[in-house]
C-alpha atoms as a PDB file:
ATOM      1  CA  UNK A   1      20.168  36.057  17.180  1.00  0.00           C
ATOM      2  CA  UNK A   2      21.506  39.615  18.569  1.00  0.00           C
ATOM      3  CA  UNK A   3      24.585  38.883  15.057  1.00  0.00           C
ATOM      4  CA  UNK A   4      21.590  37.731  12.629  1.00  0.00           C
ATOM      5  CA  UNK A   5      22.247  39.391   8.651  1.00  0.00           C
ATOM      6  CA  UNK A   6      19.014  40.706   7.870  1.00  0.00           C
ATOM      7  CA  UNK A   7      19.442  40.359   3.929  1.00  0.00           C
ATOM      8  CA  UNK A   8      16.195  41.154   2.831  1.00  0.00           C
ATOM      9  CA  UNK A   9      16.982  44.655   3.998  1.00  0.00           C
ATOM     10  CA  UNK A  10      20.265  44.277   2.436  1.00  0.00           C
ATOM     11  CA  UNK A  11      20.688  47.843   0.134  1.00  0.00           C
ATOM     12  CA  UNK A  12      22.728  45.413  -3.173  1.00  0.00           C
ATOM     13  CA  UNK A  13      19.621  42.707  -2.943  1.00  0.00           C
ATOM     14  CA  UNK A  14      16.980  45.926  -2.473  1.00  0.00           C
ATOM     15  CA  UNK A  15      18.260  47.092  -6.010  1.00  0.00           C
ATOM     16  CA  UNK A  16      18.248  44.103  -7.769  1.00  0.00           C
ATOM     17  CA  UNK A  17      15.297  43.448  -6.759  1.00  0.00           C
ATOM     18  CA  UNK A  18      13.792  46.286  -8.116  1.00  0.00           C
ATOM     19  CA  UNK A  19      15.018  46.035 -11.413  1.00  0.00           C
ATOM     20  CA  UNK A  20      13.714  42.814 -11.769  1.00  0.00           C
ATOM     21  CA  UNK A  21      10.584  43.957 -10.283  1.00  0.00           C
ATOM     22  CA  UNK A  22      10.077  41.358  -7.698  1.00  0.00           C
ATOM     23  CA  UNK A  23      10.555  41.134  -3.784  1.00  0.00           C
ATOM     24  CA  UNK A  24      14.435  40.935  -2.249  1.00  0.00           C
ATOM     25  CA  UNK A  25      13.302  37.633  -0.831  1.00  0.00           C
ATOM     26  CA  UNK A  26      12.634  36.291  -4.849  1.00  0.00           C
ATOM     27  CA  UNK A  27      16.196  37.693  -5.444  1.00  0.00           C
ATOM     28  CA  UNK A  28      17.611  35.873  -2.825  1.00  0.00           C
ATOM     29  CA  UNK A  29      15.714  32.217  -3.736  1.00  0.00           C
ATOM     30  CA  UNK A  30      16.732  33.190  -7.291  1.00  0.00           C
ATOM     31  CA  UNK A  31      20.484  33.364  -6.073  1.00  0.00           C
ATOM     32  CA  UNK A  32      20.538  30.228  -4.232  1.00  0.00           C
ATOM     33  CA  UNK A  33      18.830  28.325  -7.350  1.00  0.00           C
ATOM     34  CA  UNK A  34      21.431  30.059 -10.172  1.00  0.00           C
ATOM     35  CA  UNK A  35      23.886  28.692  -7.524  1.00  0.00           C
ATOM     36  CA  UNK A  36      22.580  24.842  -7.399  1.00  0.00           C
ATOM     37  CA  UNK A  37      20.982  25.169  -3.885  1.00  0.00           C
ATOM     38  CA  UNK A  38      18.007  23.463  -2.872  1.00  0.00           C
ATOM     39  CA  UNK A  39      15.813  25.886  -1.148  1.00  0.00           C
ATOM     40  CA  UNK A  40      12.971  24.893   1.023  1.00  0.00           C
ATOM     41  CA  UNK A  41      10.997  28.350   1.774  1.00  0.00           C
ATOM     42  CA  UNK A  42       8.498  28.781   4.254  1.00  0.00           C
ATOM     43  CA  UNK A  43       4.651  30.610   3.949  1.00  0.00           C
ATOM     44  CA  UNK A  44       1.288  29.940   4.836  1.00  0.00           C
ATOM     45  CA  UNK A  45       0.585  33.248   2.934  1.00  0.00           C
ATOM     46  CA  UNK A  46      -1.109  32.828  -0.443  1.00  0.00           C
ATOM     47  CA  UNK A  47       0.524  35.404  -2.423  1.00  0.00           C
ATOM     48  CA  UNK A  48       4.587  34.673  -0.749  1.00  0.00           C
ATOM     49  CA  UNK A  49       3.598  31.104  -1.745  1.00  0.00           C
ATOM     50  CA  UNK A  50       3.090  32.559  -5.285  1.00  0.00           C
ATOM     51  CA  UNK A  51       6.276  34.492  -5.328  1.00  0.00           C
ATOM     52  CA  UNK A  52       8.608  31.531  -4.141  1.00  0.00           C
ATOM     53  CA  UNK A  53       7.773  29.774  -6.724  1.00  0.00           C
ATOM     54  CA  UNK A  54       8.076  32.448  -9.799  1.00  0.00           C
ATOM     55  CA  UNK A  55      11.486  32.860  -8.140  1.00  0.00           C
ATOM     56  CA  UNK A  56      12.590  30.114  -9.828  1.00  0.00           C
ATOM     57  CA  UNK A  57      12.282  31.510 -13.180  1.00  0.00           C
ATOM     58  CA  UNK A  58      14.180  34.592 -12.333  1.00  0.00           C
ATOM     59  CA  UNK A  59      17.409  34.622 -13.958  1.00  0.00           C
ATOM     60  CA  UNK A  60      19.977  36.699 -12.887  1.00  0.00           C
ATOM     61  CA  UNK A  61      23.174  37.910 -14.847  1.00  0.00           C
ATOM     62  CA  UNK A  62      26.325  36.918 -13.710  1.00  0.00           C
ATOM     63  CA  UNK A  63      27.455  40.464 -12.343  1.00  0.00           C
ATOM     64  CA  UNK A  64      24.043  40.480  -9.993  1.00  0.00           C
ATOM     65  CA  UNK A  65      25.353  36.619  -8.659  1.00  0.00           C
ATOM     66  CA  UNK A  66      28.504  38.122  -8.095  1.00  0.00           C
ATOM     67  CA  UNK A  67      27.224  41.284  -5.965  1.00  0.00           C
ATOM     68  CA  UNK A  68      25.368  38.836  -3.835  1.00  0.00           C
ATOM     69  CA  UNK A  69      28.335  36.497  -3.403  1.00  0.00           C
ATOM     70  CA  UNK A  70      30.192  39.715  -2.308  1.00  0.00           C
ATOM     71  CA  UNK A  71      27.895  40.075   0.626  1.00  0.00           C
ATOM     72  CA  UNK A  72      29.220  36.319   2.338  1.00  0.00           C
ATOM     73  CA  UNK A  73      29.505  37.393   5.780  1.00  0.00           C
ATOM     74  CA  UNK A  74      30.401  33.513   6.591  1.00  0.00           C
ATOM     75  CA  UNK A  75      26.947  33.781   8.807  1.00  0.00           C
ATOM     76  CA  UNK A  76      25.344  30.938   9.217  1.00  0.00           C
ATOM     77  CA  UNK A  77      21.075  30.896   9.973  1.00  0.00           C
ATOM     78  CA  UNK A  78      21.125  27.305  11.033  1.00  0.00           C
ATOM     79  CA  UNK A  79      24.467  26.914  13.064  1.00  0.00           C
ATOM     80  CA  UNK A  80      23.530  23.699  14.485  1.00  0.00           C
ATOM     81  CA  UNK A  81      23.321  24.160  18.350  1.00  0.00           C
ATOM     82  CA  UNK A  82      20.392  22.313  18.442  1.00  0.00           C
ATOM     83  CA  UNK A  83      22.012  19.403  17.603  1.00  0.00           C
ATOM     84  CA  UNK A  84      24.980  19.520  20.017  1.00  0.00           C
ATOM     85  CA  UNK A  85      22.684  17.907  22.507  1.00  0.00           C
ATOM     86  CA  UNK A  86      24.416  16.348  25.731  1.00  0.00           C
ATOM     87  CA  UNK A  87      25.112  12.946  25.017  1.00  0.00           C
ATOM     88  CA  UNK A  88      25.335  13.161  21.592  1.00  0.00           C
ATOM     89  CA  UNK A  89      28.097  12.741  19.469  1.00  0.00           C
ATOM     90  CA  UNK A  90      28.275  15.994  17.866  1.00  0.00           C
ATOM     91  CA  UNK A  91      29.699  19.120  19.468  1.00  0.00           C
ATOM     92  CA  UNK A  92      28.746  22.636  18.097  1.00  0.00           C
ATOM     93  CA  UNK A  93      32.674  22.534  17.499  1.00  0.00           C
ATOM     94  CA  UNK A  94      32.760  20.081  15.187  1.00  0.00           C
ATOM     95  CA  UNK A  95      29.445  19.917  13.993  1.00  0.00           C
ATOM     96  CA  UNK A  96      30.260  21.035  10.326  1.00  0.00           C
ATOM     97  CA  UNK A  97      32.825  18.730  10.117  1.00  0.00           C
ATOM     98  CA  UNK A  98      31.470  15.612  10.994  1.00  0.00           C
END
């Protein structure tokens, strides 16, 4: 989308990422999982395979959870249009509420 966050470029997730030596995209699995998220990432590439799942023993302190809290733009990467299909019951309106 023309609005998408592109947080793997994102300059607070870039740092934190380098001082735990790993990729911004392990920082941000790491994030969700400190936060009780289930995460279902996506590779066919051997080595991104790898890193998702060393992500999960990445802990991060409580002020780098914070900084990445502090970046909630309220965007969401699945907003549901696809399922606010004509004659269906859910509307892209209410979609979140249902």
């Amino acid at each position: 989308a023309k609005d998408e966050v592109d947080m793997m470029r994102n300059e607070v997730v870039f740092e934190i990422a380098q001082s735990h030596q790993c990729s911004a995209a392990q920082i941000l699995l790491a994030w969700h999982v400190n936060n009780g998220v289930s995460v279902i990432p996506k590779s066919v590439n051997k080595t991104r395979i790898e890193e998702n799942l060393k992500a999960a023993s990445i802990e991060l302190s409580n002020d780098e959870i914070s900084q990445i809290s502090k970046l909630d733009r309220h965007y969401r990467f699945v907003n549901g249009r696809f399922w606010a299909m004509p004659g269906c019951p859910y509307t892209y309106e209410n979609i979140w509420d249902v």
